[in-house]
Every structure is written in structure tokens, then in C-alpha cells.
C-alpha atoms as a PDB file:
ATOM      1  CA  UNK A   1      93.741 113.043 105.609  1.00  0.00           C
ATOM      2  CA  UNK A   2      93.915 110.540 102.462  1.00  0.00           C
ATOM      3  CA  UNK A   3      96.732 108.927 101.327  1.00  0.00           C
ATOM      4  CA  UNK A   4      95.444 106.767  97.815  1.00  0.00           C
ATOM      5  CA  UNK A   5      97.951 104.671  95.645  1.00  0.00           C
ATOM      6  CA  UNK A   6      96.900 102.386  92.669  1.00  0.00           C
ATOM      7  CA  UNK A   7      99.508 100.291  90.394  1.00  0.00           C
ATOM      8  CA  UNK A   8      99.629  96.796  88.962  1.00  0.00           C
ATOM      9  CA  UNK A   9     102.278  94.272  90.531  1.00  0.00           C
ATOM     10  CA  UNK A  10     103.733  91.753  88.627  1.00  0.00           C
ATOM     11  CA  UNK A  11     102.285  88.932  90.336  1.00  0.00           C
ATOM     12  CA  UNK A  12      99.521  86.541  90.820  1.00  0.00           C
ATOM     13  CA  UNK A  13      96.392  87.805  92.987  1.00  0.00           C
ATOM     14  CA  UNK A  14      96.850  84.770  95.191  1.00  0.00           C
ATOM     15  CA  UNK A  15     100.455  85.478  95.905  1.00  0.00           C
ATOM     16  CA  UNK A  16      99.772  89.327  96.488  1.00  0.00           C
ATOM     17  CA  UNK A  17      96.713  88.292  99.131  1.00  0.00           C
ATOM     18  CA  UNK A  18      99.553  85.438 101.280  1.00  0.00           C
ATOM     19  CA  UNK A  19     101.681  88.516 100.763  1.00  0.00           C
ATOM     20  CA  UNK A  20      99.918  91.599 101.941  1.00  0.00           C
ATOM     21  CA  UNK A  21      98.894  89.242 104.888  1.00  0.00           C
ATOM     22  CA  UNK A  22     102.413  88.015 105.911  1.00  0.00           C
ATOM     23  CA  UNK A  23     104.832  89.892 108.558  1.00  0.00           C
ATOM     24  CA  UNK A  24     107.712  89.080 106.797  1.00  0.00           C
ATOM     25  CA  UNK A  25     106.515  91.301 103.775  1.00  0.00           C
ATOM     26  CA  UNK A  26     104.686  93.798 106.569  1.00  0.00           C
ATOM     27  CA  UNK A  27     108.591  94.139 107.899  1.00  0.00           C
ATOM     28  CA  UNK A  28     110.401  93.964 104.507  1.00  0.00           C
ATOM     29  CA  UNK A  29     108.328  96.825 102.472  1.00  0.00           C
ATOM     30  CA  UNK A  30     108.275  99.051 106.243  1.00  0.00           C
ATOM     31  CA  UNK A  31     112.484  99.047 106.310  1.00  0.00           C
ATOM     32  CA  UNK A  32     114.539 100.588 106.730  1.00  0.00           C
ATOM     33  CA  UNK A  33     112.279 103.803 107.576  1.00  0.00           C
ATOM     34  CA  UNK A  34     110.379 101.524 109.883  1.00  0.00           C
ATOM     35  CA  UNK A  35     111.588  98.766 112.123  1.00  0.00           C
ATOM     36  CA  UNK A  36     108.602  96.922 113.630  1.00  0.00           C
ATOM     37  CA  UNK A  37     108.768  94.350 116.516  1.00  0.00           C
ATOM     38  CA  UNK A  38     106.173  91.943 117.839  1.00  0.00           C
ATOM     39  CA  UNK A  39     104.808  92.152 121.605  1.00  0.00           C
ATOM     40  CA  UNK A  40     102.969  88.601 120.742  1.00  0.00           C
ATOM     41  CA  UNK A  41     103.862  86.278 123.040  1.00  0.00           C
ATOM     42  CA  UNK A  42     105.691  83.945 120.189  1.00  0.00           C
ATOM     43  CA  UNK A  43     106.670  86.941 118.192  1.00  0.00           C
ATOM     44  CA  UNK A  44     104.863  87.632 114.555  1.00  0.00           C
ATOM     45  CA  UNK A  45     102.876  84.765 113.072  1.00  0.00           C
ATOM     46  CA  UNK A  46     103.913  83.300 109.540  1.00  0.00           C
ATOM     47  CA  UNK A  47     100.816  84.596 108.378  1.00  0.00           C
ATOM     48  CA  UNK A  48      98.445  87.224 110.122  1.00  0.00           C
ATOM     49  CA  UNK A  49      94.845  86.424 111.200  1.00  0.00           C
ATOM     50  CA  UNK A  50      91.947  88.684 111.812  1.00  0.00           C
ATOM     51  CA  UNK A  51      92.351  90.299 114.947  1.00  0.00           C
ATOM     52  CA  UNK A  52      94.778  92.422 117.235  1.00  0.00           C
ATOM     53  CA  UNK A  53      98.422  92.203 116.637  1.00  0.00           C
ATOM     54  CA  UNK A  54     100.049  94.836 119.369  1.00  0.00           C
ATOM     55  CA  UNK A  55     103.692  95.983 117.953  1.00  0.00           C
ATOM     56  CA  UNK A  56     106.622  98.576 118.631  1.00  0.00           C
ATOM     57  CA  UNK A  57     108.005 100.668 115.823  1.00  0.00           C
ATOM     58  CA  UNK A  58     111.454 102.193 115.893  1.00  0.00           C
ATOM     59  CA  UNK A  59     112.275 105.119 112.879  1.00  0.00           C
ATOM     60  CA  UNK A  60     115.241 104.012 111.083  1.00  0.00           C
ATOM     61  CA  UNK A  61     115.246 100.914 113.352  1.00  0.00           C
ATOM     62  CA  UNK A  62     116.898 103.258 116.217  1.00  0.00           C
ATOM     63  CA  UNK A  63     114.127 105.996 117.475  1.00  0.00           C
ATOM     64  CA  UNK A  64     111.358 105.030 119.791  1.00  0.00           C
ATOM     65  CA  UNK A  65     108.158 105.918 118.235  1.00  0.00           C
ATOM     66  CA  UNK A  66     106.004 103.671 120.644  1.00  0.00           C
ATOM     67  CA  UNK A  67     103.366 101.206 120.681  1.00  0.00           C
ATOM     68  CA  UNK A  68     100.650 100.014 117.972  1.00  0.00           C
ATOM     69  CA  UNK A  69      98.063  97.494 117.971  1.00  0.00           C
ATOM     70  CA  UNK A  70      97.707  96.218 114.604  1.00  0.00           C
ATOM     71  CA  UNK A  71      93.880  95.104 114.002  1.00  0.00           C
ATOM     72  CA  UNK A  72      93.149  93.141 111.113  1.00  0.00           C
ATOM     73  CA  UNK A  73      89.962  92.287 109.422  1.00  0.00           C
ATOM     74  CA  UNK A  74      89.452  90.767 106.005  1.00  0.00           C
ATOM     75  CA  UNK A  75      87.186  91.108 103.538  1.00  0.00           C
ATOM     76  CA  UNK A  76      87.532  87.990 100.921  1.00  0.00           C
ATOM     77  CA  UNK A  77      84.200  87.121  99.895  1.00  0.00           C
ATOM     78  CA  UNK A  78      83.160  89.602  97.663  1.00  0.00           C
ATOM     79  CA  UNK A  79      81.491  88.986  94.203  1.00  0.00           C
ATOM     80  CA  UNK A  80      83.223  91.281  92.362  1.00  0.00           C
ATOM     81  CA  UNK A  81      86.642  88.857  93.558  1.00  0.00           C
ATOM     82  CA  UNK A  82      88.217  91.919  94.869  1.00  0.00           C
ATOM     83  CA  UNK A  83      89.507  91.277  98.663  1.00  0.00           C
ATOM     84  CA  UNK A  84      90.334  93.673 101.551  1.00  0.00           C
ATOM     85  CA  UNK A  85      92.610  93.504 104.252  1.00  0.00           C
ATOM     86  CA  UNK A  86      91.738  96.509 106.526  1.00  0.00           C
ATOM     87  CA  UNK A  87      93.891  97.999 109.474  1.00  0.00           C
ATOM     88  CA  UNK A  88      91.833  99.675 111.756  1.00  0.00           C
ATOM     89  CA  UNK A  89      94.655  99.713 114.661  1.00  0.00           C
ATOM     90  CA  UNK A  90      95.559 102.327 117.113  1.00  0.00           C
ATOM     91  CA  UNK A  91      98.268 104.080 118.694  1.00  0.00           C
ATOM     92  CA  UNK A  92      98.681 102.959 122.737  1.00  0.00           C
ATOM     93  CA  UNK A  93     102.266 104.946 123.604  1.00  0.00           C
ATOM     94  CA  UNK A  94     104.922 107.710 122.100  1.00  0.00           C
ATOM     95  CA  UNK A  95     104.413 109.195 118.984  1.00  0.00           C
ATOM     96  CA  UNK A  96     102.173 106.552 117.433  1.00  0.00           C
ATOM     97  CA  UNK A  97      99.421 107.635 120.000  1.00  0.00           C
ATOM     98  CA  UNK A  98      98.881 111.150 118.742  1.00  0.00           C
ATOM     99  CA  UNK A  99      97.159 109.374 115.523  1.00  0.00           C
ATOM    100  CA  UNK A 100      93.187 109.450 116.622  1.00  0.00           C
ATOM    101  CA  UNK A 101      91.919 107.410 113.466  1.00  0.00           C
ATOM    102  CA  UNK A 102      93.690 104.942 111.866  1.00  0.00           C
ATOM    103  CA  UNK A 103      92.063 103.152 108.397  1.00  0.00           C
ATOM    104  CA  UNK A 104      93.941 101.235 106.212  1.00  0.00           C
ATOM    105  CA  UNK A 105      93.087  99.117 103.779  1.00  0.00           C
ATOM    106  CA  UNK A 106      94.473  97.452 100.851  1.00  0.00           C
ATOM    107  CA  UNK A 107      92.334  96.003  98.168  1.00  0.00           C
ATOM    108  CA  UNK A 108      93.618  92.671  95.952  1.00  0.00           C
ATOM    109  CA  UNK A 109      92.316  91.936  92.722  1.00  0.00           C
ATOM    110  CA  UNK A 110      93.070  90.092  89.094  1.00  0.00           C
ATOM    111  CA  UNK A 111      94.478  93.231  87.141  1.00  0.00           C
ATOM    112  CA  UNK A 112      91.263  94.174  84.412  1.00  0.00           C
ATOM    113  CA  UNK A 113      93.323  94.117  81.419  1.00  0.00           C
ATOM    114  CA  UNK A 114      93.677  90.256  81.728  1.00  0.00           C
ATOM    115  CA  UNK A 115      97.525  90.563  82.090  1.00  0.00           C
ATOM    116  CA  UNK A 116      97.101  87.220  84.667  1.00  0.00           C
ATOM    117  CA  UNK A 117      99.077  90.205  87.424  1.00  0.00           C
ATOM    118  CA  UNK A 118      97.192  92.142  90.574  1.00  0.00           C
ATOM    119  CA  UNK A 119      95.606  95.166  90.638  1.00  0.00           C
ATOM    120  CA  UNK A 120      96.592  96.563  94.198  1.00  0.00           C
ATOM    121  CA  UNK A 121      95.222  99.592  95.587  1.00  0.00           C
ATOM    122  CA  UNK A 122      95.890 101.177  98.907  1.00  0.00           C
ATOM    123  CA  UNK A 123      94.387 103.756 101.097  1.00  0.00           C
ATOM    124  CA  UNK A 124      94.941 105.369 103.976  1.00  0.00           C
ATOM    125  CA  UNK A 125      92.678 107.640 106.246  1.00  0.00           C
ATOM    126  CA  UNK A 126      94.378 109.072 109.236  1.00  0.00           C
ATOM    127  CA  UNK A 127      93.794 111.846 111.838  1.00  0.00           C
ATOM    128  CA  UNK A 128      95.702 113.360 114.619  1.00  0.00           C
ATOM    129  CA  UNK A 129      94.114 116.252 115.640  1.00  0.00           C
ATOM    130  CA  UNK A 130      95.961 119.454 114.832  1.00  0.00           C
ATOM    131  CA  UNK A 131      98.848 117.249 113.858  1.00  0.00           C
ATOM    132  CA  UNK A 132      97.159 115.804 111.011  1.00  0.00           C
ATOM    133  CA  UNK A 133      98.152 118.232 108.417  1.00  0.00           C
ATOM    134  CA  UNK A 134     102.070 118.452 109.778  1.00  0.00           C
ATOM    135  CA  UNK A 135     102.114 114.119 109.722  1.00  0.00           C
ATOM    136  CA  UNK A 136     100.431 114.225 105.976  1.00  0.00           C
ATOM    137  CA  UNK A 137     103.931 114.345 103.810  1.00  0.00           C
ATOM    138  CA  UNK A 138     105.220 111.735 106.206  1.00  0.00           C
ATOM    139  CA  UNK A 139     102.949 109.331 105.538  1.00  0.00           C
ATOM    140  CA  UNK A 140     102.731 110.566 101.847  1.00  0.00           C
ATOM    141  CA  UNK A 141     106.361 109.780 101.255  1.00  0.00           C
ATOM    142  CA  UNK A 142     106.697 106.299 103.420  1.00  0.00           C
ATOM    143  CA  UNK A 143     104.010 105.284 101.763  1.00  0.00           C
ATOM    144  CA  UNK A 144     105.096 106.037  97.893  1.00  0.00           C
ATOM    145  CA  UNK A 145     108.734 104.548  99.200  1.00  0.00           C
ATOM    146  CA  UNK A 146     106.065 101.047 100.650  1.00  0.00           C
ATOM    147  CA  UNK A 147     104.904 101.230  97.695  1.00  0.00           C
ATOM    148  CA  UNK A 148     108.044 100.999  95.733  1.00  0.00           C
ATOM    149  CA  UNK A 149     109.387  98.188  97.711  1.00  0.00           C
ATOM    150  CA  UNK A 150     106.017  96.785  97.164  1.00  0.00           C
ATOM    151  CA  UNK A 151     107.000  96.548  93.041  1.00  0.00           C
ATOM    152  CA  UNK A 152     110.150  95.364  93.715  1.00  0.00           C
ATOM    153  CA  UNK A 153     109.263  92.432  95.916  1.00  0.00           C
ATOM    154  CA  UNK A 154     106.142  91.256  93.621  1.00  0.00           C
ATOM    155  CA  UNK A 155     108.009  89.244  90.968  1.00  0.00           C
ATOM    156  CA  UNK A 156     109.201  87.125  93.872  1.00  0.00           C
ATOM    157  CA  UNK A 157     105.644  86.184  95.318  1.00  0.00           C
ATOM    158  CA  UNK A 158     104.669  84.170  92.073  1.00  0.00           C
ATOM    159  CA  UNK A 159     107.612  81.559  93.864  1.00  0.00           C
ATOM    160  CA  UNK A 160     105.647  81.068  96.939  1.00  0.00           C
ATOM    161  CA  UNK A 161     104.200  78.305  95.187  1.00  0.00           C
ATOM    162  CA  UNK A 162     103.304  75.296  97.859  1.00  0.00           C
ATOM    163  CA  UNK A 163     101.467  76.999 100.302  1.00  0.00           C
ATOM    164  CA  UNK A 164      98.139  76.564  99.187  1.00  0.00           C
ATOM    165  CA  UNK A 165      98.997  75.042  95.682  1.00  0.00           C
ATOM    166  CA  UNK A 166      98.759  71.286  95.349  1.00  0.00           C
ATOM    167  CA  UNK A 167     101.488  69.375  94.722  1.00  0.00           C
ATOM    168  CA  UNK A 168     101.626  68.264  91.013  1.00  0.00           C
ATOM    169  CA  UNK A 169     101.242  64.785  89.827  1.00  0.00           C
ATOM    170  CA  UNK A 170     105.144  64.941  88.503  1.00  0.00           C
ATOM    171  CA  UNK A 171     106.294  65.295  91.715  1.00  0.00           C
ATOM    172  CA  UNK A 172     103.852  63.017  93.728  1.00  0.00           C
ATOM    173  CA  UNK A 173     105.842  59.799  94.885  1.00  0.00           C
END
């Protein structure tokens, strides 16, 4: 099953990308549905690298649903400027295990109209066996409530400014 959002967030395409790509936001758009806890040994990085992330998920930040590891790959070199940050993780205990195919990726890029905001588009691809069609309005709904909290939380990412911006010569000593 598909689940396939599209909307423009009132941010920069370099703030959406450190976003999408950052725990913090991973944790903030996921509550209070989802709480999600790291199994790294030092907890959640600031900012997620490529690779496997493993994770424990509580519903409503009190039920057990299990186990996920989180893989991450990214896609940032395309021509077109659009890039990918792709989930391709899997279930290892409780309910999280039932899901068979995990795919999720979410797709950065300048908005077309020239607005200066991001054109953010999300998809997920998911199977669990018979349970696929019975999990479908689940992940329908938490993800049109992410995606909410997603619009909300945008017009703060254009103040993330000093992570990868350099510092101006006003303020240079």
C-alpha cells in the first residue's frame, strides 16, 4: 500500500534537508502518537547519517509497539536539485515486525513557482501481509497528522541559520 503527500513548506530547501535529516524533528513531527527512543549507544545523533539507526517506538508514548531499525540512505546529487532521504528500515520485535516492506522516502526541492520555499513530497510503500489493508488508515492518518506538524514546524527551520551558513562579515571580530 501507498501513502503519497505533496505541499509546499514555508521554508528554505536547505533548512527542510538539516530538518528532515535531524532526530529532533524525526521525534517532534512523530508525537505525541509516536514516542521514539534510540538503542544507539550515545542515544540519537544531532543529525542522522546514512546507515542503520535501530529504535523503540511506544503509541502515545505508553504502548510497546517494539523494535525498528531505521536505515537511511540519501540521494543529494541529482541534476534536477531535488534530494531524497529514503527509509528502507525494518521491523525486528512487537508490532513493528509484522510490516514486511518498509519504503520511505521524502523528496526536498526549491518550490517551482519561485516562492524561495520547499516543495516536499513524501511517500510511503508498506506491506504486511494480510495486515496490510487493516494498517492502511493508520498510517494514512499519522501520516496526514506528520504532515501537519510538518507545516507548523517549517517557519522555524529558516532560524537554523549557522549550521552550514557562514558567518557574516558584520559579525566577524
Amino acid at each position: 500500500m501507498r501513502v503519497l503527500l505533496k505541499k509546499v513548506l514555508d521554508c528554505e530547501p536547505d533548512a527542510a534537508w538539516r530538518a528532515i535529516r535531524s532526530p529532533a524533528v524525526f521525534r517532534e513531527v512523530s508525537s505525541p502518537l509516536l514516542a521514539v527512543d534510540s538503542l544507539e549507544s550515545n542515544g540519537f545523533p544531532t543529525m542522522w547519517a546514512p546507515g542503520d539507526h535501530p529504535a523503540t517506538f511506544r503509541m502515545l508514548g505508553l504502548v510497546p509497539m517494539g523494535t525498528q531499525v531505521i536505515r537511511l540512505a540519501e540521494e543529494n546529487e541529482r541534476a534536477d536539485g531535488v534530494r531524497i532521504l529514503r527509509d528502507t528500515g525494518y521491523g525486528v520485535s512487537g508490532a513493528l515486525a509484522a510490516v514486511t516492506l518498509w519504503d520511505h522516502r521524502m523528496a526536498i526541492a526549491p518550490d517551482p513557482a519561485g516562492t524561495g520555499k520547499t516543495l516536499y513530497r513524501d511517500q510511503l510503500i508498506f506491506k504486511a501481509g494480510l495486515g496490510t489493508i487493516a494498517l492502511w488508515p493508520s498510517f494514512w492518518a499519522f501520516w496526514q497528522i506528520r504532515m501537519l506538524r510538518l507545516q507548523q514546524l517549517a517557519p522555524t527551520w529558516r532560524h537554523d541559520v549557522g549550521v552550514d551558513a557562514p558567518a557574516s562579515s558584520d559579525t566577524a571580530a
